[in-house]
C-alpha atoms as a PDB file:
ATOM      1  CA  UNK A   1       7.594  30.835   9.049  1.00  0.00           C
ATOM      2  CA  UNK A   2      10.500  28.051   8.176  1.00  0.00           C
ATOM      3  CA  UNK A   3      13.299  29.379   7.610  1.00  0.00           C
ATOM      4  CA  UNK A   4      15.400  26.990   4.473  1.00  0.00           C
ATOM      5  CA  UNK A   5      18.635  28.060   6.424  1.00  0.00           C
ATOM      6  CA  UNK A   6      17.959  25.140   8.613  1.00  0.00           C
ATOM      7  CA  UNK A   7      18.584  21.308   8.161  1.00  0.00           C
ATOM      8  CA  UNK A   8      14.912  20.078   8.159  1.00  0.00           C
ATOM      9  CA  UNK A   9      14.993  16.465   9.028  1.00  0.00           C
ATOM     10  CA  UNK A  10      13.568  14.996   5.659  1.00  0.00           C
ATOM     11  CA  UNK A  11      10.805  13.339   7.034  1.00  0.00           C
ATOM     12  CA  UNK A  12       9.375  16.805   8.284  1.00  0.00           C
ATOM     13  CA  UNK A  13       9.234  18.295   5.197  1.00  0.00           C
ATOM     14  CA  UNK A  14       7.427  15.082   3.743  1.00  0.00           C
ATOM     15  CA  UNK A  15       4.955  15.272   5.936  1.00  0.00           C
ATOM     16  CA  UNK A  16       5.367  19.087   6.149  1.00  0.00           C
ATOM     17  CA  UNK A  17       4.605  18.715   2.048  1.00  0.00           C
ATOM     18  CA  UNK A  18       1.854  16.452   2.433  1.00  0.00           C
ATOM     19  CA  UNK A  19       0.029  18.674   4.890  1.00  0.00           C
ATOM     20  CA  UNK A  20       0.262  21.736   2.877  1.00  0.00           C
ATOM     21  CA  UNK A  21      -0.835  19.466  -0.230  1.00  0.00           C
ATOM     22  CA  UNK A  22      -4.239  18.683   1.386  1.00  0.00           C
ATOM     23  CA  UNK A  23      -4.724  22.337   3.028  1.00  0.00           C
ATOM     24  CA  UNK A  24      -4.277  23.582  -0.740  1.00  0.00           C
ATOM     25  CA  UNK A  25      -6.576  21.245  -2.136  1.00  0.00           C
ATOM     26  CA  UNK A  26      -9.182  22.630   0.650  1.00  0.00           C
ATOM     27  CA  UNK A  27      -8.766  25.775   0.182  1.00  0.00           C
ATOM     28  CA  UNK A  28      -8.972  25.309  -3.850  1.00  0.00           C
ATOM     29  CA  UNK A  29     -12.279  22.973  -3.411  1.00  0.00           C
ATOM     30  CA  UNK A  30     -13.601  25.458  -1.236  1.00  0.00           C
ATOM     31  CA  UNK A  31     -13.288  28.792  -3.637  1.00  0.00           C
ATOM     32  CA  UNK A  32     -14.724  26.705  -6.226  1.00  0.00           C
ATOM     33  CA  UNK A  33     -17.707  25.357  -4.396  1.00  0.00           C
ATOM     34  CA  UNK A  34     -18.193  28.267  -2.677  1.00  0.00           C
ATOM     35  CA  UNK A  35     -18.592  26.908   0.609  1.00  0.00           C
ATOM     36  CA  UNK A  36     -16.241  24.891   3.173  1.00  0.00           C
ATOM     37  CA  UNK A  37     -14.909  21.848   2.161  1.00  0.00           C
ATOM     38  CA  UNK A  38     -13.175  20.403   4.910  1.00  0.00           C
ATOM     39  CA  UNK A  39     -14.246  16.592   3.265  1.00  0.00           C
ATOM     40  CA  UNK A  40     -10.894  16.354   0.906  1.00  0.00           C
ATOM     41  CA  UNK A  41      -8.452  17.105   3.577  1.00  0.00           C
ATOM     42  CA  UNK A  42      -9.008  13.450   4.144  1.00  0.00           C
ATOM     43  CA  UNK A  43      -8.956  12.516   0.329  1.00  0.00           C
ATOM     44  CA  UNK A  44      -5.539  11.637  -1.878  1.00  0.00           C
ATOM     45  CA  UNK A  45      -7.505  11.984  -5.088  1.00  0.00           C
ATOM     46  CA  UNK A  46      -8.180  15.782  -6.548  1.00  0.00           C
ATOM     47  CA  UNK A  47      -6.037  18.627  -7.382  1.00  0.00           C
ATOM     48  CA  UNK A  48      -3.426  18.559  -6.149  1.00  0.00           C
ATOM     49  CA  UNK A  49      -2.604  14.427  -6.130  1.00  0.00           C
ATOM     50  CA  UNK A  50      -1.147  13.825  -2.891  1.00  0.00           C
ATOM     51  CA  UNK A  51       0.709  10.633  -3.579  1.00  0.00           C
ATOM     52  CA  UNK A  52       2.526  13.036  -6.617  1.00  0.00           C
ATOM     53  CA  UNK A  53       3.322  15.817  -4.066  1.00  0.00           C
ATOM     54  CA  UNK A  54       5.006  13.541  -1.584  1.00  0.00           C
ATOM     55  CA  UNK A  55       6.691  11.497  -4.033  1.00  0.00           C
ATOM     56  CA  UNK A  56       7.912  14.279  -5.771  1.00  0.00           C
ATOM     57  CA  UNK A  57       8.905  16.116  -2.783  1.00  0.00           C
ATOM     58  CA  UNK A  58      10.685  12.723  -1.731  1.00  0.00           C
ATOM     59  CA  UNK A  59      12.831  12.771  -5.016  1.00  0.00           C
ATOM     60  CA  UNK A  60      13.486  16.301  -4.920  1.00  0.00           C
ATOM     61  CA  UNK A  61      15.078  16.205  -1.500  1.00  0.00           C
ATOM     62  CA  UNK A  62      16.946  13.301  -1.730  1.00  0.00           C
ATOM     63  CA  UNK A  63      18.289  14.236  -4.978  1.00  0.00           C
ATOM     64  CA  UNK A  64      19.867  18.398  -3.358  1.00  0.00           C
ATOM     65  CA  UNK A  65      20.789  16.357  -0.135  1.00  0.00           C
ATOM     66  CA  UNK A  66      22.662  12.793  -2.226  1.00  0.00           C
ATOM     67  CA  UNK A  67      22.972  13.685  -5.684  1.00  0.00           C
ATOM     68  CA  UNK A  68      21.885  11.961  -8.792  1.00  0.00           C
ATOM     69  CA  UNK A  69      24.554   9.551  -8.608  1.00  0.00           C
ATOM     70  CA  UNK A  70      23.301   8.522  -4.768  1.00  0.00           C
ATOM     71  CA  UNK A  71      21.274   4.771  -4.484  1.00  0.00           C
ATOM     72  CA  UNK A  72      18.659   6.925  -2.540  1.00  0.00           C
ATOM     73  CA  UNK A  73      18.137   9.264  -5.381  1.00  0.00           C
ATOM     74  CA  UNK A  74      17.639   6.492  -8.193  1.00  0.00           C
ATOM     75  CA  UNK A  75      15.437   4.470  -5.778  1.00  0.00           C
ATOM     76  CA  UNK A  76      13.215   7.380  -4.794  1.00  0.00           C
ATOM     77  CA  UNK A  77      13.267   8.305  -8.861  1.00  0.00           C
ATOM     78  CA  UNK A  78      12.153   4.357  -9.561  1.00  0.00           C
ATOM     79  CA  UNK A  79       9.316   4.278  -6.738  1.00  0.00           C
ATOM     80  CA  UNK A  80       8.353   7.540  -7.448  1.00  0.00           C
ATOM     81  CA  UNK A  81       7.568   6.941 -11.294  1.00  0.00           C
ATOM     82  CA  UNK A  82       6.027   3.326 -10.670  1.00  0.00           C
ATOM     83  CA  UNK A  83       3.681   4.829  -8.260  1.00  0.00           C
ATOM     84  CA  UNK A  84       2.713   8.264 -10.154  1.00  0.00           C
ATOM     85  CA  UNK A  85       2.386   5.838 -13.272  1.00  0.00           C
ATOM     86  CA  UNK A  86       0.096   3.232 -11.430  1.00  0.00           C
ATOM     87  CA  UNK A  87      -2.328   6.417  -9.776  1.00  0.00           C
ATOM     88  CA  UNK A  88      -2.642   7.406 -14.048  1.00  0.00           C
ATOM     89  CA  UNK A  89      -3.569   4.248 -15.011  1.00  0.00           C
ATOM     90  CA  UNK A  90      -5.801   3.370 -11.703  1.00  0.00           C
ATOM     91  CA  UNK A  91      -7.662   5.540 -13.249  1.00  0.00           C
ATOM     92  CA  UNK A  92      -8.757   3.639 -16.204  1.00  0.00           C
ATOM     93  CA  UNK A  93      -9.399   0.888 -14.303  1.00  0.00           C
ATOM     94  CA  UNK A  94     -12.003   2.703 -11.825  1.00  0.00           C
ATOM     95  CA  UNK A  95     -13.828   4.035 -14.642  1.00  0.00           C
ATOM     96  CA  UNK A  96     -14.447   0.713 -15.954  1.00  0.00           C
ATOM     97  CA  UNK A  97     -15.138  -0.571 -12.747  1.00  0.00           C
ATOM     98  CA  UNK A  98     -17.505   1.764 -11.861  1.00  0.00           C
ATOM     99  CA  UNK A  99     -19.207   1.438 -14.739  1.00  0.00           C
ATOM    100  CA  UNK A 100     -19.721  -2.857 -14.174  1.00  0.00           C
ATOM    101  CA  UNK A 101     -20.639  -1.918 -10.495  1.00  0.00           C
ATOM    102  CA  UNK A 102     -23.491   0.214 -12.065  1.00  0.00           C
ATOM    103  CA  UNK A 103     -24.655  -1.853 -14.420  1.00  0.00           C
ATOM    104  CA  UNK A 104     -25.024  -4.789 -12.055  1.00  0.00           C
ATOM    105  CA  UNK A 105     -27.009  -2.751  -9.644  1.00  0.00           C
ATOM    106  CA  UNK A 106     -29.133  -1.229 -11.945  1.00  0.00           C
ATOM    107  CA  UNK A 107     -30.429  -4.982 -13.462  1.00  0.00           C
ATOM    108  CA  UNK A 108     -30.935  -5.910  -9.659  1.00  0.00           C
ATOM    109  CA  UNK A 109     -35.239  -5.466  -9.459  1.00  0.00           C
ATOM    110  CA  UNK A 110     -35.838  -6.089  -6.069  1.00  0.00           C
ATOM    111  CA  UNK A 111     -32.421  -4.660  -4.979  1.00  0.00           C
ATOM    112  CA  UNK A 112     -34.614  -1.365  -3.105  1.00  0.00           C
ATOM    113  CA  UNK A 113     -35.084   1.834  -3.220  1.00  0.00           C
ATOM    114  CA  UNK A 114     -31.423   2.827  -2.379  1.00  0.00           C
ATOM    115  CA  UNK A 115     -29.394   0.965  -4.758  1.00  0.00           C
ATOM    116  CA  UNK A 116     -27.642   3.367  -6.856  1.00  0.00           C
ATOM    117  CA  UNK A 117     -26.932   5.224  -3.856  1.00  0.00           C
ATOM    118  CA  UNK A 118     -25.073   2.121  -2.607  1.00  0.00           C
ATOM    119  CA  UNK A 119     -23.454   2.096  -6.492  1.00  0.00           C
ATOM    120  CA  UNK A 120     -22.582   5.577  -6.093  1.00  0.00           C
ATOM    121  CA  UNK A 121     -20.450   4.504  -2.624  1.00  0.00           C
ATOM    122  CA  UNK A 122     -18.809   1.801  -3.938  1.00  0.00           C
ATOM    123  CA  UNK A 123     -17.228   4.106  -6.742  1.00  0.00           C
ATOM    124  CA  UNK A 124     -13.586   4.425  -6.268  1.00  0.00           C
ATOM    125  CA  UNK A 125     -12.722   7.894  -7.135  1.00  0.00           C
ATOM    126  CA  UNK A 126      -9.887   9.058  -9.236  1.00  0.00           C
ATOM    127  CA  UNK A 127      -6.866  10.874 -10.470  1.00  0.00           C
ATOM    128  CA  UNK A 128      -6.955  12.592 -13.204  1.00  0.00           C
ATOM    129  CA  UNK A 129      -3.772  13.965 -15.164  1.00  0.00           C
ATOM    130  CA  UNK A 130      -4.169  17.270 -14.225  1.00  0.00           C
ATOM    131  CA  UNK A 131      -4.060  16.498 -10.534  1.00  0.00           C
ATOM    132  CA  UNK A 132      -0.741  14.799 -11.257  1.00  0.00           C
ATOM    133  CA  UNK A 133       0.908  17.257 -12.725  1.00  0.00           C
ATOM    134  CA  UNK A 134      -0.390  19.703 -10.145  1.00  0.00           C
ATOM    135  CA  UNK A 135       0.981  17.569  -7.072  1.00  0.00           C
ATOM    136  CA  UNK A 136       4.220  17.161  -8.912  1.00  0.00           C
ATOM    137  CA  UNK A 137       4.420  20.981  -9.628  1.00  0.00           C
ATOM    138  CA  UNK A 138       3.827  21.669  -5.795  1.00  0.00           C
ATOM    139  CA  UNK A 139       5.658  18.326  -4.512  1.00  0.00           C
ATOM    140  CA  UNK A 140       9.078  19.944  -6.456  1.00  0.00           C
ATOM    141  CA  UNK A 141       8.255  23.720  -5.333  1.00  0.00           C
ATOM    142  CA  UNK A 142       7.492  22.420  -1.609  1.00  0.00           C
ATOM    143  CA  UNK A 143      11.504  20.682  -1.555  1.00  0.00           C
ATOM    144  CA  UNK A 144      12.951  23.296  -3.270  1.00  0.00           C
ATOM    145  CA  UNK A 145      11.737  25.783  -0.592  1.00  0.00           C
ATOM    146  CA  UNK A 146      11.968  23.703   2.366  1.00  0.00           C
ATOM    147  CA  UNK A 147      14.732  20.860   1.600  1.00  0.00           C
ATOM    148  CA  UNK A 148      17.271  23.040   1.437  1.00  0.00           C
ATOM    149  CA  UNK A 149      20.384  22.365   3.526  1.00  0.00           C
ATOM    150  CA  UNK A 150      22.774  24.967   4.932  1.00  0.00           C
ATOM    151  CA  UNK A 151      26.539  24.478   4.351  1.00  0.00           C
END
């Protein structure tokens, strides 16, 4: 087990909070389909958000290592709310898109027999709120256990 005692570099516990972001999303997605689902260990989308949990981890540990009042904590706080707003509203703008990809296909006659199935590849998936919030819960939890500095 890590011990917080010790100076983690920061980019360990990024990645350290990115891993255990995915392996708690697969072990969530597989108690509630009942079966394995190795498939969103690959995935950034679903509960928890990974780009939330790293950014959020990311502002967390700059801001106990610098300080508010550090250049790295306000530009970690800037890039972490432009991209946690843009994954919100990318959300939006899937739906609608997947919604025009659809309706083209479907008025295609002679498009085949597997058309929708092509429409159903094409659809970007997306974040939802929830899954935000989540990633940012565990993102903050993750630096606050493992970001910690001794002395």
């Amino acid at each position: 087990m890590l011990n917080s005692s010790h100076n983690w570099p920061a980019w360990l516990v990024i990645v350290g909070c990115a891993a255990g972001t995915q392996v708690l999303k697969a072990v969530l997605y597989s108690l509630t389909h009942r079966k394995l689902t190795l498939g969103v260990l690959g995935q950034s989308y679903g509960v928890p958000s990974l780009t939330s949990s790293v950014l959020t981890c990311l502002l967390v540990l700059v801001v106990m290592r610098q300080g508010w009042h550090s250049s790295q904590a306000g530009f970690a706080l800037v890039f972490a709310v432009i991209m946690i707003h843009d994954t919100i509203k990318l959300r939006v703008a899937t739906k609608r898109n997947r919604q025009v990809v659809f309706r083209l296909v479907e008025s295609l006659e002679d498009a085949g027999p597997f058309h929708l199935r092509v429409a159903d590849y094409l659809d970007p998936r997306i974040h939802h709120p929830a899954h935000v919030v989540a990633g940012i819960v565990f993102g903050s939890l993750f630096a606050l256990a493992f970001g910690l500095t001794s002395g």
